[in-house]
Protein backbone atom coordinates (compact mmCIF):
# COMPACT_ATOMS: atom_id res chain seq x y z
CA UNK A 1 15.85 -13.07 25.15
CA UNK A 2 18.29 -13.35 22.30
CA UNK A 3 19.13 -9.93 20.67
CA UNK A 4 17.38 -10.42 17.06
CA UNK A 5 19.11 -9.88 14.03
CA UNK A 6 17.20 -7.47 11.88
CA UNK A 7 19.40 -8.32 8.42
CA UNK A 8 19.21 -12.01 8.53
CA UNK A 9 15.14 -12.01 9.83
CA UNK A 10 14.66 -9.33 6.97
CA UNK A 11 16.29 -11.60 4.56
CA UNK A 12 14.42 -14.52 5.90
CA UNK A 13 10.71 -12.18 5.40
CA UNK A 14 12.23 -11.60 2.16
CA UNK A 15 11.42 -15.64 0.80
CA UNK A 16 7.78 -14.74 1.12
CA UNK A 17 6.68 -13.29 -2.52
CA UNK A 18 4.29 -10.29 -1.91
CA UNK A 19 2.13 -8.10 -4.52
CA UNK A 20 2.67 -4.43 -4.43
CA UNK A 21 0.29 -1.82 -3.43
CA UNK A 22 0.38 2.31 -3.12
CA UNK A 23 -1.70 3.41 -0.68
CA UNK A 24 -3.24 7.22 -1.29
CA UNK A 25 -4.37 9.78 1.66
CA UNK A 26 -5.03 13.31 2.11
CA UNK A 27 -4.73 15.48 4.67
CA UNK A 28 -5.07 18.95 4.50
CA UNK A 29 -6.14 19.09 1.10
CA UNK A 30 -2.67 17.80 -0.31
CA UNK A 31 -2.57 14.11 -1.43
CA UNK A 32 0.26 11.46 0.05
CA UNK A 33 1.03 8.29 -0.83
CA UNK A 34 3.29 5.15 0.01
CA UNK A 35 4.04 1.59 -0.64
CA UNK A 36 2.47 -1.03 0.79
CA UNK A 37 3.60 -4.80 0.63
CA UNK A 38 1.84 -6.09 3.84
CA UNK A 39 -1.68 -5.74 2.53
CA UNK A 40 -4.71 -8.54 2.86
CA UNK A 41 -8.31 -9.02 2.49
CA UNK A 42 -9.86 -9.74 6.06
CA UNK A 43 -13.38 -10.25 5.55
CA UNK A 44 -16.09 -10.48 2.72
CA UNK A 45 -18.87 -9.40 4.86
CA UNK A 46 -18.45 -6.54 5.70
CA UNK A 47 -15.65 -6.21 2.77
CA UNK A 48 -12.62 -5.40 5.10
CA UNK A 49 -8.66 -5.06 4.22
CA UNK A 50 -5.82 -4.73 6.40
CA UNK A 51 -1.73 -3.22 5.82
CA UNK A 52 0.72 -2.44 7.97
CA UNK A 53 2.33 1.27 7.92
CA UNK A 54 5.35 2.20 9.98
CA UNK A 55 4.58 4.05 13.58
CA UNK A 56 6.68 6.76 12.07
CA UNK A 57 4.78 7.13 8.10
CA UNK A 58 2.34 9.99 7.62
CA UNK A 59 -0.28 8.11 7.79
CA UNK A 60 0.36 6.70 10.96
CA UNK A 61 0.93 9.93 12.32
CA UNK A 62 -2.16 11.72 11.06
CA UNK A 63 -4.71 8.75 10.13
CA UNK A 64 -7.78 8.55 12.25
CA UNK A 65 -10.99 6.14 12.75
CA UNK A 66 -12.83 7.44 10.01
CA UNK A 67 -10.34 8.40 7.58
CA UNK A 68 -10.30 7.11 4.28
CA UNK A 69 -8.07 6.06 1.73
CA UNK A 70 -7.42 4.08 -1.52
CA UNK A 71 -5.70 0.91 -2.06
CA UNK A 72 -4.12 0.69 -5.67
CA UNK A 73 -2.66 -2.82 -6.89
CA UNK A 74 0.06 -2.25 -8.76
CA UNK A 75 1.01 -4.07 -12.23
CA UNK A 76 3.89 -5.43 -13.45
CA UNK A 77 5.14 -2.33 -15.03
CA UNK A 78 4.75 0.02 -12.28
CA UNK A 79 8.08 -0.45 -10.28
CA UNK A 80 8.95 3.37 -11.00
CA UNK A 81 5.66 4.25 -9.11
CA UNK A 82 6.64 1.44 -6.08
CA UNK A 83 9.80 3.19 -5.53
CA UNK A 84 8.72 6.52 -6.32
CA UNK A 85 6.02 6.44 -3.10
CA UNK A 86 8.93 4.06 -0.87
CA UNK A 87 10.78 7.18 -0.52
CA UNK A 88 13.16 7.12 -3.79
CA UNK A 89 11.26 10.07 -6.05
CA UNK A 90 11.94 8.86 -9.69
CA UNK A 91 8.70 10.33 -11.41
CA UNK A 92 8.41 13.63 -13.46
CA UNK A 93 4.46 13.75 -12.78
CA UNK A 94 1.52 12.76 -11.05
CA UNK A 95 0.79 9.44 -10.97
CA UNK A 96 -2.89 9.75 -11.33
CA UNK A 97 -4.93 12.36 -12.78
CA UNK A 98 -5.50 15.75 -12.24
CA UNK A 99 -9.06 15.08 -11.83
CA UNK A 100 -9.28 11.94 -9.92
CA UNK A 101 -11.16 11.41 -6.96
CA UNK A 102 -9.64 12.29 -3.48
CA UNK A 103 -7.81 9.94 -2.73
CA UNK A 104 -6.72 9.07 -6.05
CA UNK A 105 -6.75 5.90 -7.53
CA UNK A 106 -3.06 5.06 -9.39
CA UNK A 107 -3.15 5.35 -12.96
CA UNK A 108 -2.45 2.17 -14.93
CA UNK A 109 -2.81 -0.25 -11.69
CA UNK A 110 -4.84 -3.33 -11.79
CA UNK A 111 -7.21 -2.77 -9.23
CA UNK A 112 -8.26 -0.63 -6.31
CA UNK A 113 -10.30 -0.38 -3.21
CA UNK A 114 -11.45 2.88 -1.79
CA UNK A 115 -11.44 2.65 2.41
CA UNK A 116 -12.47 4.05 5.34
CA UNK A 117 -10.13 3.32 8.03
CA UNK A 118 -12.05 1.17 11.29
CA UNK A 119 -9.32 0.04 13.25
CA UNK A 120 -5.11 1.33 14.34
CA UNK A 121 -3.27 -1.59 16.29
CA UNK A 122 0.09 -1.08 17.83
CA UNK A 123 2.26 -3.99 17.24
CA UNK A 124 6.08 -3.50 17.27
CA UNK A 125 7.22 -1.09 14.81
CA UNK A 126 4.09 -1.00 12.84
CA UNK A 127 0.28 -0.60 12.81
CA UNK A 128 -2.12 -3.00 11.84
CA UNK A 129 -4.91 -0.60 9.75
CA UNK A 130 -7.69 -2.27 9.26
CA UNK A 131 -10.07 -0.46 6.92
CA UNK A 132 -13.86 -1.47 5.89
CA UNK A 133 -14.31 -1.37 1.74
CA UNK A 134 -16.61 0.99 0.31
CA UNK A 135 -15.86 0.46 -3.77
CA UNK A 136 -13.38 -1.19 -5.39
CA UNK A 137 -12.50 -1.87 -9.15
CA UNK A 138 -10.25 -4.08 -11.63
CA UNK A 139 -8.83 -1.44 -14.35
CA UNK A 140 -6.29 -4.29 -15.85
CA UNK A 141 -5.65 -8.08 -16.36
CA UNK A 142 -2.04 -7.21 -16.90
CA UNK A 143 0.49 -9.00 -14.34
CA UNK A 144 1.19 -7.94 -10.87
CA UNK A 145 4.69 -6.17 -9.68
CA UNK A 146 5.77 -8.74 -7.25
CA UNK A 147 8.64 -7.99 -4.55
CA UNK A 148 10.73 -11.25 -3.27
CA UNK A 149 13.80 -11.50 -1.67
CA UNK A 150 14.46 -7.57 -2.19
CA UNK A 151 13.84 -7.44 -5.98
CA UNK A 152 10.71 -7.64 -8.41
CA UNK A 153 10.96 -10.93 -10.19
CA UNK A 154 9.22 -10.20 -14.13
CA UNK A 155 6.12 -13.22 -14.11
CA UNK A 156 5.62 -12.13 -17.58
């Protein structure tokens, strides 16, 4: 088999325009959180979502059947947050309040849905996490952050 070129198939991933979630955790009684492009609804009944985390995220490493977690749709103002939870810290404070529920909902997103994890498939590099919805909300008509072709076009 050919060797693959990870740039150019990157680039080529890159044409399809994605919203922009941040997925929130806990463990240990401390709160994580990262950002999530490869999210989708699976299934109205039961309510079911899926993303795809890294092998080598947090979450991966210490998520179980059982777990839960919350799935915040970012708008379109909320690229600090994005980058902030890919890995390049950029904010001065907590993205969600001091008294939210564990895990936290992101202040200011559009929606979320609050999961409990069913399902971990190996696939390549990532996981498929398939998780079964237990609430959800809309907190904002405002715009979604989009990410396409390694930048967030502005739809507003």
């Amino acid at each position: 088999m050919k060797a693959v070129d990870t740039k150019q198939l990157r680039s080529v991933f890159g044409k399809f325009a994605t919203g922009v979630t941040v997925v929130t955790f806990e463990r240990d009684g401390e709160v994580y959180g990262m950002t999530v492009n490869s999210f989708s609804s699976v299934s109205l009944d039961p309510p079911m979502i899926l993303f795809c985390p890294a092998v080598n995220c947090r979450f991966a490493q210490d998520a179980g059947v059982g777990s839960f977690f919350t799935v915040s749709i970012l708008a379109h103002d909320q690229k600090d947050v994005c980058l902030h939870f890919a890995g390049r810290p950029s904010l001065d404070s907590s993205p969600w309040s001091d008294d939210a529920e564990s895990p936290p909902v992101v202040d200011g997103s559009l929606a979320h849905f609050r999961c409990e994890l069913e399902a971990l498939h190996t696939h390549g590099d990532h996981y498929v996490a398939v998780g079964r919805v237990h609430s959800w909300g809309i907190t904002s008509h405002e715009s979604p952050l989009m990410f396409y072709s390694g930048g967030y076009p502005n739809l507003v």
